[in-house]
N, C-alpha and C. Protein backbone atom coordinates (compact mmCIF):
# COMPACT_ATOMS: atom_id res chain seq x y z
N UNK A 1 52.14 25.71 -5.00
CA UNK A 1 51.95 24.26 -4.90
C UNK A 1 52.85 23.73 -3.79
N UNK A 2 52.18 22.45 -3.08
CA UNK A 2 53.08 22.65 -1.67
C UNK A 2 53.78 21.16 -2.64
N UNK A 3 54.79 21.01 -1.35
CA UNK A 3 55.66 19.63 -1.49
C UNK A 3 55.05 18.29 -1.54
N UNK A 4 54.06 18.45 -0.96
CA UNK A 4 52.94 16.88 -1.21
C UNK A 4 52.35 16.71 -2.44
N UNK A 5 52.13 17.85 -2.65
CA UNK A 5 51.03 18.20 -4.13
C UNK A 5 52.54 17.69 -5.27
N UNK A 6 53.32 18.32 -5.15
CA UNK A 6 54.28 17.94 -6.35
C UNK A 6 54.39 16.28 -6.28
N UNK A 7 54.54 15.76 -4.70
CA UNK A 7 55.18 14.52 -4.94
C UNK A 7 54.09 13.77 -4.63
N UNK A 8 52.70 13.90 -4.79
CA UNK A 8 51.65 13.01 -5.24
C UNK A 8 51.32 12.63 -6.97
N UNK A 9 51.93 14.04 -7.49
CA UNK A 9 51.57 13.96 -9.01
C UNK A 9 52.65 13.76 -9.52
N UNK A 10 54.17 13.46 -8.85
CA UNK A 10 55.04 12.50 -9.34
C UNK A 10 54.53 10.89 -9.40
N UNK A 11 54.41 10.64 -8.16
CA UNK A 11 53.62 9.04 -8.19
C UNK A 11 52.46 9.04 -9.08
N UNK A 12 51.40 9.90 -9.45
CA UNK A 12 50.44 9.78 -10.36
C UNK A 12 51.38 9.12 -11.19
N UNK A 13 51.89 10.37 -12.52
CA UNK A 13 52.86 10.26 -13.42
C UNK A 13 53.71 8.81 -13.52
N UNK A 14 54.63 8.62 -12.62
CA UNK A 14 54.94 7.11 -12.23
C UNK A 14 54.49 5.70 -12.70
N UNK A 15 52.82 6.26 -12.05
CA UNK A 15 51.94 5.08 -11.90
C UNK A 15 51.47 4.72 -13.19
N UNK A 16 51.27 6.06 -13.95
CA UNK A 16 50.84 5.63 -15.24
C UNK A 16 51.60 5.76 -16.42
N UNK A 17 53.15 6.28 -16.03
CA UNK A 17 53.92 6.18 -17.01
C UNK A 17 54.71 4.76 -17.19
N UNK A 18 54.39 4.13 -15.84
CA UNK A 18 55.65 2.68 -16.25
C UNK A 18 55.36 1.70 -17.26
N UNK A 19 53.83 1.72 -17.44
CA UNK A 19 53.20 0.66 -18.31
C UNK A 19 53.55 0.99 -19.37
N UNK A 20 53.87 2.56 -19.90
CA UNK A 20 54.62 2.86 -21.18
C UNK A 20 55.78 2.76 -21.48
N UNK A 21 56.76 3.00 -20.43
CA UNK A 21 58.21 2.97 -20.61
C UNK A 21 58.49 1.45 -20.28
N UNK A 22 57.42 0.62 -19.54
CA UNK A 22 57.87 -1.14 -19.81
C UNK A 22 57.66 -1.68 -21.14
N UNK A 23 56.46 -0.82 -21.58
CA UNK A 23 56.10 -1.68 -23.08
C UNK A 23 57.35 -1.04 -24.04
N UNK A 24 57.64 -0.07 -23.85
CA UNK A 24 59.00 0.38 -25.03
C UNK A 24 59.94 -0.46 -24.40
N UNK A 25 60.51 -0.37 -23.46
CA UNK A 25 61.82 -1.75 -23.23
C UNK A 25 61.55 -3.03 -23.52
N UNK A 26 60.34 -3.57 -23.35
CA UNK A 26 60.07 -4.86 -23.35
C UNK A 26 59.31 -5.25 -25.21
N UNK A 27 59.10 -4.24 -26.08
CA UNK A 27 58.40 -4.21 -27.11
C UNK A 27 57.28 -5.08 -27.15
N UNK A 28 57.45 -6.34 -27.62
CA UNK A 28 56.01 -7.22 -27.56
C UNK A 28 55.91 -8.62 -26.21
N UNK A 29 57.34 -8.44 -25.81
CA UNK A 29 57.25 -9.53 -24.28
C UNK A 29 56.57 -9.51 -23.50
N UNK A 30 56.16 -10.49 -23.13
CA UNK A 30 55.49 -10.33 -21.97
C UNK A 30 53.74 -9.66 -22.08
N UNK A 31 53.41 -9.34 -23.63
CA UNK A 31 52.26 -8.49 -23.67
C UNK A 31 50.82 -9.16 -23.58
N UNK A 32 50.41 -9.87 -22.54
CA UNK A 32 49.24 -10.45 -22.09
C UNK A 32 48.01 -9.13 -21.81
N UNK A 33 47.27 -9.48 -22.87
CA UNK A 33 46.28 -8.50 -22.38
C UNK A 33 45.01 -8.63 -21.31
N UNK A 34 45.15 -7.67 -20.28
CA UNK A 34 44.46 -7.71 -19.04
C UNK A 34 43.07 -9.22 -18.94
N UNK A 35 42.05 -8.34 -20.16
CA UNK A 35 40.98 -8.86 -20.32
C UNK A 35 41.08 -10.53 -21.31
N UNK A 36 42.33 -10.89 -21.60
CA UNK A 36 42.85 -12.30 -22.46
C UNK A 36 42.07 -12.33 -23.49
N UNK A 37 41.08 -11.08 -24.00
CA UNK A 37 40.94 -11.14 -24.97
C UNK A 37 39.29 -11.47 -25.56
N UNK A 38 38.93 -11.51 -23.95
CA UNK A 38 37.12 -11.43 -23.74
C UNK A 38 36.42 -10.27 -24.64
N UNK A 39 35.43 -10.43 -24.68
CA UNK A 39 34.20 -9.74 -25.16
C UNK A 39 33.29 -9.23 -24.45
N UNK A 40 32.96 -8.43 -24.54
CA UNK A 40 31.84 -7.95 -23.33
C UNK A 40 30.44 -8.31 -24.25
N UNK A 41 29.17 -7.73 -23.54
CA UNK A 41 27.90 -7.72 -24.40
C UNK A 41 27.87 -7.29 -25.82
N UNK A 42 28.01 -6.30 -25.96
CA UNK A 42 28.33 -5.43 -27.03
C UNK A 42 29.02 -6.02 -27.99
N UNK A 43 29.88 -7.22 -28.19
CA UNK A 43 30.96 -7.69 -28.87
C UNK A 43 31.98 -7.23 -28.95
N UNK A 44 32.74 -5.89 -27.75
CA UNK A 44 33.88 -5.39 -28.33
C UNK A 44 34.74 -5.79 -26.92
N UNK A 45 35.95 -5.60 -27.04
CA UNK A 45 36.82 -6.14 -25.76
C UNK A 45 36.45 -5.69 -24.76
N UNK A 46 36.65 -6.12 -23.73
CA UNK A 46 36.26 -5.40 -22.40
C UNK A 46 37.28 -4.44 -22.39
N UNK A 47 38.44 -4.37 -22.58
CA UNK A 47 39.41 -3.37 -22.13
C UNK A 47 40.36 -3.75 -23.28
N UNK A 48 40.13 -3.87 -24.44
CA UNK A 48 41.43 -3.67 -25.35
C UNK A 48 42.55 -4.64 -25.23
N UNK A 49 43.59 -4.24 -26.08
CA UNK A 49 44.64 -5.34 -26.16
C UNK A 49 45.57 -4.10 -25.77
N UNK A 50 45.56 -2.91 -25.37
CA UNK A 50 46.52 -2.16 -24.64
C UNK A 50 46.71 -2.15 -23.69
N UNK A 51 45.59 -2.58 -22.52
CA UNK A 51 45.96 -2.96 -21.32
C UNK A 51 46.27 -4.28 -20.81
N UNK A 52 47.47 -3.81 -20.67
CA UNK A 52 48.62 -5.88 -20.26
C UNK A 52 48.63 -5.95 -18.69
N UNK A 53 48.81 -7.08 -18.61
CA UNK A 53 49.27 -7.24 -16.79
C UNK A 53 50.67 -7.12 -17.24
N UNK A 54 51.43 -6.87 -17.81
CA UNK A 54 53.11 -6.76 -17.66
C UNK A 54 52.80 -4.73 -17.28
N UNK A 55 51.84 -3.92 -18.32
CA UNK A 55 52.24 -2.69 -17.74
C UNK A 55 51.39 -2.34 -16.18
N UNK A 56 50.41 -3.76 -15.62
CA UNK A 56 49.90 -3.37 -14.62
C UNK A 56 51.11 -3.74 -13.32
N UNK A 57 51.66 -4.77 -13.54
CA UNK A 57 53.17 -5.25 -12.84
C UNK A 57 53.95 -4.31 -12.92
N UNK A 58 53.90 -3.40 -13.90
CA UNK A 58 55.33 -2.14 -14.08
C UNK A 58 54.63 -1.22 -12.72
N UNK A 59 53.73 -0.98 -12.66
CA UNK A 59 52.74 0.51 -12.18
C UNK A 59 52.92 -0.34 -10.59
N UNK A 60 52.28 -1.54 -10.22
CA UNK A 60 52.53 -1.84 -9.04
C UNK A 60 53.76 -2.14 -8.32
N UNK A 61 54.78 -2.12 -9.32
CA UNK A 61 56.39 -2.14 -8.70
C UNK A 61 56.78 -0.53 -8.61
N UNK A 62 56.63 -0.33 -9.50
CA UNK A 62 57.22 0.75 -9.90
C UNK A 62 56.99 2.35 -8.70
N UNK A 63 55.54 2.59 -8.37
CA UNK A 63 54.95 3.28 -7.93
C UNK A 63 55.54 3.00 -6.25
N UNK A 64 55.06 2.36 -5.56
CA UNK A 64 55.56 1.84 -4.46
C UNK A 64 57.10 2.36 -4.16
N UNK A 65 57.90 1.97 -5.08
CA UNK A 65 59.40 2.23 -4.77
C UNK A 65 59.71 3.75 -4.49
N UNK A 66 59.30 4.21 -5.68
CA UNK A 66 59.35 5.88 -5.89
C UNK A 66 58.20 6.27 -4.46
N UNK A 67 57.75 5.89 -4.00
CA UNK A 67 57.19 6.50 -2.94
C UNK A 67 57.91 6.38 -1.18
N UNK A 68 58.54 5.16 -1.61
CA UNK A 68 59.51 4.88 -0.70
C UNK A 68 60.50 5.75 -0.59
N UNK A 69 61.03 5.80 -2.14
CA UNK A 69 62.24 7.19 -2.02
C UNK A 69 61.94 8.55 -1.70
N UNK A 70 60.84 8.53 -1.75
CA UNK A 70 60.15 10.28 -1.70
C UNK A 70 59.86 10.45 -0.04
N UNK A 71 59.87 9.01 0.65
CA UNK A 71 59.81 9.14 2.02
C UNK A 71 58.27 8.65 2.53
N UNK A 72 57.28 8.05 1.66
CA UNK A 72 56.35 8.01 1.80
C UNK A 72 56.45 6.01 2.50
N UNK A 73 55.55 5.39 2.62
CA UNK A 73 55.61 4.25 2.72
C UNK A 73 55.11 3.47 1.45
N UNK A 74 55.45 2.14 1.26
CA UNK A 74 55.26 1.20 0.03
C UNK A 74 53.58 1.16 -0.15
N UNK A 75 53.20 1.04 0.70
CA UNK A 75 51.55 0.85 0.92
C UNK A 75 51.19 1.95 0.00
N UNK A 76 51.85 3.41 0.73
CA UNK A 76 50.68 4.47 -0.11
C UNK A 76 51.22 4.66 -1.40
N UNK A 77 52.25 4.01 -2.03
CA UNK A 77 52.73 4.27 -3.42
C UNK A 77 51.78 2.87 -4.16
N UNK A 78 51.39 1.69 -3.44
CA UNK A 78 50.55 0.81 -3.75
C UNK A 78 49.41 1.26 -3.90
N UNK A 79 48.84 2.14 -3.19
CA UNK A 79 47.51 2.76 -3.36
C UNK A 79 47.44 3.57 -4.08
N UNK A 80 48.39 4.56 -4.56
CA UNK A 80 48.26 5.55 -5.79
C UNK A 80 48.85 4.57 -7.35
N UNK A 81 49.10 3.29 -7.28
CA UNK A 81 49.36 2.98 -8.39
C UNK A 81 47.57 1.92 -8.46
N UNK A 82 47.26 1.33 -7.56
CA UNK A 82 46.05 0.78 -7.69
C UNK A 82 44.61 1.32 -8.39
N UNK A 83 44.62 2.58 -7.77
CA UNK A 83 43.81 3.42 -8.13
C UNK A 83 43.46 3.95 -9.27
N UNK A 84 44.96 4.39 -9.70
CA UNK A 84 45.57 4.64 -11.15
C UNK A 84 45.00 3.45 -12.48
N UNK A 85 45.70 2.24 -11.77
CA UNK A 85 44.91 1.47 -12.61
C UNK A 85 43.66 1.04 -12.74
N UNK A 86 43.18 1.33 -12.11
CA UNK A 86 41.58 1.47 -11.96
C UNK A 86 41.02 2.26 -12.86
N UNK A 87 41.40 3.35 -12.55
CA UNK A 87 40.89 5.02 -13.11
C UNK A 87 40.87 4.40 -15.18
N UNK A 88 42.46 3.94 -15.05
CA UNK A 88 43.05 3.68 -16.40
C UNK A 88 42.07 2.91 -17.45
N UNK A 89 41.86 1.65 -16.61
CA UNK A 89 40.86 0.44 -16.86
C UNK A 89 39.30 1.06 -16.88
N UNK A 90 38.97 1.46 -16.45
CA UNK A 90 37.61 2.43 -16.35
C UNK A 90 37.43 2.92 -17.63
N UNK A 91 38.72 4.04 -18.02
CA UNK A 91 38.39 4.74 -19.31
C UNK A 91 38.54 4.06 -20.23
N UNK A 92 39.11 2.79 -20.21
CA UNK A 92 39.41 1.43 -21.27
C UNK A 92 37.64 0.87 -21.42
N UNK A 93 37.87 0.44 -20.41
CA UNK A 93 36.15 -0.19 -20.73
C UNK A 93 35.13 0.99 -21.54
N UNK A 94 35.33 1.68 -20.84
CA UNK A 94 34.05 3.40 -21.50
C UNK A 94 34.57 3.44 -23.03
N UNK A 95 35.61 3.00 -22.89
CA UNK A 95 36.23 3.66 -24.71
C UNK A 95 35.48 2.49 -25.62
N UNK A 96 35.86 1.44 -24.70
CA UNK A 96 35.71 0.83 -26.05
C UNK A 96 33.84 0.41 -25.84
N UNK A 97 33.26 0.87 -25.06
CA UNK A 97 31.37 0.63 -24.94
C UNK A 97 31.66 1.31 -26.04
N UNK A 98 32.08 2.69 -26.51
CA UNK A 98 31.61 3.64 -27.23
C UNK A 98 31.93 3.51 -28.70
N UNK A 99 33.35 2.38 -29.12
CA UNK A 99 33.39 1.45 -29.93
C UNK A 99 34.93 2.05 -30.34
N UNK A 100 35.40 2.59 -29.53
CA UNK A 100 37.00 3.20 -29.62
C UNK A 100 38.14 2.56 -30.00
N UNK A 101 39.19 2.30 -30.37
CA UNK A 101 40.29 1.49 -30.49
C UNK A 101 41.18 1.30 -29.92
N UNK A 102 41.96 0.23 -29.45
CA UNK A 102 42.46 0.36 -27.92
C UNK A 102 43.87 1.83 -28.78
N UNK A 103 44.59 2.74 -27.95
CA UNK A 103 45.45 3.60 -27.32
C UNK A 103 44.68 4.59 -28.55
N UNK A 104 43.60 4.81 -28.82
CA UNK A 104 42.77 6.00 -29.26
C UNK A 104 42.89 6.86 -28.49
N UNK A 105 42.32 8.17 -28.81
CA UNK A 105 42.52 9.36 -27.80
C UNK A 105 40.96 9.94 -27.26
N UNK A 106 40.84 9.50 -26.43
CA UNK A 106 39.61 10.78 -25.97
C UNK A 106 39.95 11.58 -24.40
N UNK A 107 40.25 12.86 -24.89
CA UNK A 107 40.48 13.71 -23.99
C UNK A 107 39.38 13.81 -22.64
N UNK A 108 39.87 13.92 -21.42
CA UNK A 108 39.40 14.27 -20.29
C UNK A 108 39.29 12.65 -19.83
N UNK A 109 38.91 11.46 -20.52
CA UNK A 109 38.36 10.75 -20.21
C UNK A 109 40.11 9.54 -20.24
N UNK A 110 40.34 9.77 -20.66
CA UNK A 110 42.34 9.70 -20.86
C UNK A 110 42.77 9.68 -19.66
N UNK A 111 43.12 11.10 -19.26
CA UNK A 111 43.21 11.19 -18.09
C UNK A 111 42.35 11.87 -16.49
N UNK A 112 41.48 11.96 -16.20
CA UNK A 112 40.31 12.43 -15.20
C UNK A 112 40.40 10.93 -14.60
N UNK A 113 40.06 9.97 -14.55
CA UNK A 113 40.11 8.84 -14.12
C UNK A 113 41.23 8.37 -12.87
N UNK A 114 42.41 8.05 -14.35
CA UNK A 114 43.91 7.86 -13.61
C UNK A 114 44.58 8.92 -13.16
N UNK A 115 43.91 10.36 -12.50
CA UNK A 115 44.53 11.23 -12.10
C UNK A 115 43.53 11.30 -10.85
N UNK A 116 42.10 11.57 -10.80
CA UNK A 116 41.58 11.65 -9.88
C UNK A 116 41.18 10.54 -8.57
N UNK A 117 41.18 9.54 -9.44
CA UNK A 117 40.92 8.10 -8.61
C UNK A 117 42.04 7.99 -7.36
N UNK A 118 43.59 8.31 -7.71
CA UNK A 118 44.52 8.24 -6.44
C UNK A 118 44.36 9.25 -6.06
N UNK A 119 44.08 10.23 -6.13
CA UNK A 119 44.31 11.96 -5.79
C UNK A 119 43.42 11.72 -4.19
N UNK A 120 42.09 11.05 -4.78
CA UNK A 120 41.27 11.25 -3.49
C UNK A 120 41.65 9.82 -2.69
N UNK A 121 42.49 8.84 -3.27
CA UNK A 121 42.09 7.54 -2.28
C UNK A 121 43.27 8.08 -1.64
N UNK A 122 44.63 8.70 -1.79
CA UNK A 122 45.33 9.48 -0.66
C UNK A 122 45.34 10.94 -0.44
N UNK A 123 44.61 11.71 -0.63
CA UNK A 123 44.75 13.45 -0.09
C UNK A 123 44.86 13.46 1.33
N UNK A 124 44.13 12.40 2.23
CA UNK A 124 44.47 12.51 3.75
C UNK A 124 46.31 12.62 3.96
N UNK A 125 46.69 11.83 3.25
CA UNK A 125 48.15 12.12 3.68
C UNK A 125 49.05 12.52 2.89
N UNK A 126 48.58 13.14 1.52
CA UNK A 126 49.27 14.49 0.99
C UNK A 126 49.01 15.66 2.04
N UNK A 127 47.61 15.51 2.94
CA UNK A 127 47.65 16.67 3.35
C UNK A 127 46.76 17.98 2.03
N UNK A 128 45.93 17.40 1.01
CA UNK A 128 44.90 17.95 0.02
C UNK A 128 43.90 18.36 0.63
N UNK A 129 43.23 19.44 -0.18
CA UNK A 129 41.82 19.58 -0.26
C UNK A 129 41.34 19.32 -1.59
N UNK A 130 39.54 19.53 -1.82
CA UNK A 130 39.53 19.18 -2.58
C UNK A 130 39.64 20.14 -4.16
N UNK A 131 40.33 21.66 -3.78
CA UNK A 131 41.02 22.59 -4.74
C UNK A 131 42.03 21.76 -5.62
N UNK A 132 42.76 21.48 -4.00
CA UNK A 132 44.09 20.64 -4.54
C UNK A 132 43.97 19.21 -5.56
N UNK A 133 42.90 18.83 -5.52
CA UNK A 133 43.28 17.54 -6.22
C UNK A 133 42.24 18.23 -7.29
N UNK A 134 41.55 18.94 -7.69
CA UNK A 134 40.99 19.64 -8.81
C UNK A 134 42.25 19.76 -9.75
N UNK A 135 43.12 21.42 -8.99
CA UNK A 135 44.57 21.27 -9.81
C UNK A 135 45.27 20.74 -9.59
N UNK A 136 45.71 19.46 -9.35
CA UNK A 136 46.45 18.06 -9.52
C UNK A 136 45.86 17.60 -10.74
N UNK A 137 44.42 17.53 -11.31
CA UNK A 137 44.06 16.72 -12.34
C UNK A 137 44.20 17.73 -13.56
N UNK A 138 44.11 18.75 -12.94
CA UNK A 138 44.47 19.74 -14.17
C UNK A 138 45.95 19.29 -14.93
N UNK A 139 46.54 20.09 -13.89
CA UNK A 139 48.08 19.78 -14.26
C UNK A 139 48.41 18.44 -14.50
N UNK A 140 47.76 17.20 -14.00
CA UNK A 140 48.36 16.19 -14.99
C UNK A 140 47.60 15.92 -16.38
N UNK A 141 46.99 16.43 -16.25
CA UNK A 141 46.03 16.50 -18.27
C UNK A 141 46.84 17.18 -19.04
N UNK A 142 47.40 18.29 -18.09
CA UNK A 142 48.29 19.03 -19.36
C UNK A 142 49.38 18.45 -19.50
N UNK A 143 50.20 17.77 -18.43
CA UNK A 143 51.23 17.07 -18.63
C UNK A 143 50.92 15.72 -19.61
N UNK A 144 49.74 14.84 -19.32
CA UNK A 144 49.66 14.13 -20.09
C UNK A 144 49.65 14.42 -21.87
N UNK A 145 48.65 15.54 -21.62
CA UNK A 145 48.31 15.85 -23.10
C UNK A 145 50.01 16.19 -23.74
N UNK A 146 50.52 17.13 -23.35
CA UNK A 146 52.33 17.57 -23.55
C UNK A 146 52.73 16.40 -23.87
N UNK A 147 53.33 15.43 -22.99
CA UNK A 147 53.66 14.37 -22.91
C UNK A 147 53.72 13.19 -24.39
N UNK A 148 52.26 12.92 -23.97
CA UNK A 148 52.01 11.63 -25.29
C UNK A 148 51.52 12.30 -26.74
N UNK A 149 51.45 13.92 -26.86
CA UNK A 149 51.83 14.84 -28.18
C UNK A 149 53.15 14.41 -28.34
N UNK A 150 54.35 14.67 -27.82
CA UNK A 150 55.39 14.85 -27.65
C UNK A 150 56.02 13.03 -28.52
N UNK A 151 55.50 11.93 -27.73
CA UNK A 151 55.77 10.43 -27.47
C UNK A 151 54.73 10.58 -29.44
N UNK A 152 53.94 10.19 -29.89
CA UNK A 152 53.63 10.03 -30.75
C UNK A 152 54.35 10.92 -32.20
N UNK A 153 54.52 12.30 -32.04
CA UNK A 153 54.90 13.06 -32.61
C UNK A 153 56.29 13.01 -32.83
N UNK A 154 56.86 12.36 -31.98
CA UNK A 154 58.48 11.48 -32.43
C UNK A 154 58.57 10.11 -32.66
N UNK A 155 57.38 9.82 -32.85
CA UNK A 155 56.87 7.89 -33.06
C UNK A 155 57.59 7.11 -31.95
N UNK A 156 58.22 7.80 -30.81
CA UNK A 156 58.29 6.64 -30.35
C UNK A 156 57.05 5.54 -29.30
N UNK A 157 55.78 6.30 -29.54
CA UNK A 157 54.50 5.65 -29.21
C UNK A 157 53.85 5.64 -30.61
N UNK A 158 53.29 4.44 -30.65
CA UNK A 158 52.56 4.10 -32.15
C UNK A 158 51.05 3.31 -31.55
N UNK A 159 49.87 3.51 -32.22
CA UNK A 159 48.68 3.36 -32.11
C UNK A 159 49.17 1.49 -32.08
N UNK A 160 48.62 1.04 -31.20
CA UNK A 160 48.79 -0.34 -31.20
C UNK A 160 47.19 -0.93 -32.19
N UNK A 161 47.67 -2.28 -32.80
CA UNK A 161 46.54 -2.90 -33.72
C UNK A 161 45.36 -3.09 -32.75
């Protein structure tokens, strides 16, 4: 794995870990949910009450900086946290068409989104192909999956209402 590949799937990680580690510091502050709480056709939220603009504000500060330190510019840490939330919001909406509960689990669809969506909007300047951002999404599924096993299985992540 070269040096781009590691420090693209740090900023992945980053991008989609701040919205978690803001909502544990911040517990219920600040917790505006994305969609305020709309309905889509179907009658179910458009995107849940798990996705807040406070953890989309964490991901767009957050991401940027760490890309700055890694030597990259603010822009492309803006673009791998944008994307991210995109990818994120995507599998939010799909979950809940399918009638899911917001921070439910459905594998691949969890993470494939918020891993692949930045992978390709920067591989030009990781310097990727498209092997590389295949295992980039690998390896962050397993990290994710590790990860939020790990975060639930010590409660300090709990299924939000």
């Amino acid at each position: 794995m070269s040096t781009e590949f590691l420090q693209l799937l740090f900023l992945i990680i980053i991008a989609n870990g701040a919205p978690v580690l803001v909502r544990l510091l911040m517990k219920d502050h600040l917790d505006i949910a994305v969609d305020f709480g709309a309905k889509f056709a179907d009658s179910n939220r458009i995107f849940g009450s798990s996705k807040t603009w406070r953890g989309i504000i964490a991901a767009l500060l957050a991401t940027p900086i760490a890309a700055f330190v890694l030597g990259y510019s603010p822009e492309t840490g803006l673009h791998i946290a944008v994307f991210a939330i995109l990818g994120d919001l995507l599998s939010s909406f799909i979950k809940r068409r399918l009638g899911m509960a917001p921070s439910s689990k459905a594998y691949l669809l969890d993470q494939v989104p918020e891993s692949l969506f930045p992978a390709l909007a920067v591989m030009k300047i990781f310097n990727l192909g498209f092997a590389d951002i295949l295992l980039l999404v690998f390896v962050f599924l397993i990290i994710d999956l590790v990860i939020t096993y790990m975060l639930y299985h010590w409660r300090i992540l709990r299924k939000k209402p």
